[in-house]
Protein backbone atom coordinates (compact mmCIF):
# COMPACT_ATOMS: atom_id res chain seq x y z
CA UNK A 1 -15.27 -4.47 -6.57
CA UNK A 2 -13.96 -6.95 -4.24
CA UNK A 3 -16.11 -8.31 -1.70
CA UNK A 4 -13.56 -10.70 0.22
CA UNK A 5 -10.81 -8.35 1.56
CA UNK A 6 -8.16 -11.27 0.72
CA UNK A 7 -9.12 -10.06 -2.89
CA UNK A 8 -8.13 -6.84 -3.17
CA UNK A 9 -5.21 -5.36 -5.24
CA UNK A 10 -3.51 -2.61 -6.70
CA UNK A 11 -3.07 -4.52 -9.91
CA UNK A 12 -3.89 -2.20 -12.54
CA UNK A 13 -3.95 -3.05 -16.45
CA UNK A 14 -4.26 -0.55 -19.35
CA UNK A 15 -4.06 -1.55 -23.05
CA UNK A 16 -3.15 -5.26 -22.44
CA UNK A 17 0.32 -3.69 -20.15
CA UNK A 18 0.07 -4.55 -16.38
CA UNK A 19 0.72 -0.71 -15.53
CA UNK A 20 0.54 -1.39 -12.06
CA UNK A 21 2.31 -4.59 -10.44
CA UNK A 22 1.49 -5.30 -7.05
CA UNK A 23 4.33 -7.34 -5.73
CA UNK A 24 3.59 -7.65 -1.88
CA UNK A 25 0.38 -6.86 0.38
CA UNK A 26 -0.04 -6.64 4.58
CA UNK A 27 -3.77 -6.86 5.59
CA UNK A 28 -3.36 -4.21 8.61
CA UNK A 29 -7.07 -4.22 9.45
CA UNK A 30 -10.32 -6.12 8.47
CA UNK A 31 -14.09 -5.51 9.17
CA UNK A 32 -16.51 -3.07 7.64
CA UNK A 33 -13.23 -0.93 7.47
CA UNK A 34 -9.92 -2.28 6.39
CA UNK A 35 -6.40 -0.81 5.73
CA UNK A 36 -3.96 -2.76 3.62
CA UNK A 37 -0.47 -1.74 3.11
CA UNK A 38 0.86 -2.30 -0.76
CA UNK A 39 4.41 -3.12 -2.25
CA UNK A 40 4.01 -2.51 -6.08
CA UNK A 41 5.99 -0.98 -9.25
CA UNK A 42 5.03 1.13 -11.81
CA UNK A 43 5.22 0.48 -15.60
CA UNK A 44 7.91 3.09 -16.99
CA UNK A 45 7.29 3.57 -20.75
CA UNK A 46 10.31 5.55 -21.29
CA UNK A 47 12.28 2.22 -20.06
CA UNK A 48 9.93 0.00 -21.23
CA UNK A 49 10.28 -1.90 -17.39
CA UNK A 50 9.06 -1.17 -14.27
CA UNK A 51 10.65 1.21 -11.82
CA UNK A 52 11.40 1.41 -8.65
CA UNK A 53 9.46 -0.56 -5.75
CA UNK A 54 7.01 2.30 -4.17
CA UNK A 55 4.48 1.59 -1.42
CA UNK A 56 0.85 2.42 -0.57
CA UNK A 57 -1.45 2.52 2.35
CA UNK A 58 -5.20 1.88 1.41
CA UNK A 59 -8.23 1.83 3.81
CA UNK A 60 -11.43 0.38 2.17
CA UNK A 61 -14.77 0.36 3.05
CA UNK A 62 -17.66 -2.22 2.75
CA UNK A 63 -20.76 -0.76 1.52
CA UNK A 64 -23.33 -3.21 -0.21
CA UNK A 65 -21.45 -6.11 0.46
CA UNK A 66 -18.05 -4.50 -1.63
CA UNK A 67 -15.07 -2.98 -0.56
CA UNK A 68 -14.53 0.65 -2.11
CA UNK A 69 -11.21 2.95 -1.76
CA UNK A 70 -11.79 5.37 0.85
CA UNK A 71 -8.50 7.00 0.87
CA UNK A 72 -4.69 6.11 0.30
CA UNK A 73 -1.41 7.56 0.86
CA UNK A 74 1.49 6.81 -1.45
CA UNK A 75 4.92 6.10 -0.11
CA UNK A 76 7.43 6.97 -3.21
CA UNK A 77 10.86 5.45 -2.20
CA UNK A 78 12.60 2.75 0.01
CA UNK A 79 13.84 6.62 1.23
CA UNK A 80 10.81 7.64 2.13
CA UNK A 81 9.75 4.46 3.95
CA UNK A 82 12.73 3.95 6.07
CA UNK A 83 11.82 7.76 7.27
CA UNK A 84 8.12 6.15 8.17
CA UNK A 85 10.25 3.23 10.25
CA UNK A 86 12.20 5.35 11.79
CA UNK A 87 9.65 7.99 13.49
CA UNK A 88 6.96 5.23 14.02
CA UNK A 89 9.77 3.35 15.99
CA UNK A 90 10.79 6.21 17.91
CA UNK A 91 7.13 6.66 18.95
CA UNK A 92 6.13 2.89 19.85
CA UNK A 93 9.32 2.78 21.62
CA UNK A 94 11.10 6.14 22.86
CA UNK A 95 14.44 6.09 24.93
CA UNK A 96 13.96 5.57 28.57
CA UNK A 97 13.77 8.63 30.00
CA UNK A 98 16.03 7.73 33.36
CA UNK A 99 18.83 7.51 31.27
């Protein structure tokens, strides 16, 4: 396990095949906590390449000096996280009401 946040990543390799490609990362948070936001692809056997760009939020936490998964949520399309834009966006910044 990681024990400098900068090092973490969703690189995953099974059988020589990198089945997991992390192609992007967003440190969101750091400290004894930390949440990192993913861009990756999956390997697709049937295709033999990867598929489509997905994303996933992580949080870790630091316990003896190493950074462990806590949780993560899984964002499975561009779809999907245009959706996330959109509602986060009308939250941070709502129409003005006077109008």
């Amino acid at each position: 396990m990681p024990s400098n946040v900068n090092d973490i990543t969703v690189n995953f390799e099974e059988e020589g095949v990198l089945v997991v490609k992390e192609l992007d990362k967003s440190i969101l948070t750091k400290g004894a906590w930390a949440t990192i936001i993913f861009e990756y692809q999956q390997w697709d056997n049937r295709k033999n390449d990867y598929g489509p760009v997905r994303f996933t939020i992580r949080r870790y936490r630091k316990m003896n000096d190493d950074y462990r998964q806590q949780s993560k949520f899984n964002i499975s399309s561009v779809e999907q996280a245009e959706k996330i834009i959109t509602a986060l966006q009308a939250w941070i910044s709502p129409p003005d009401a006077s109008e």
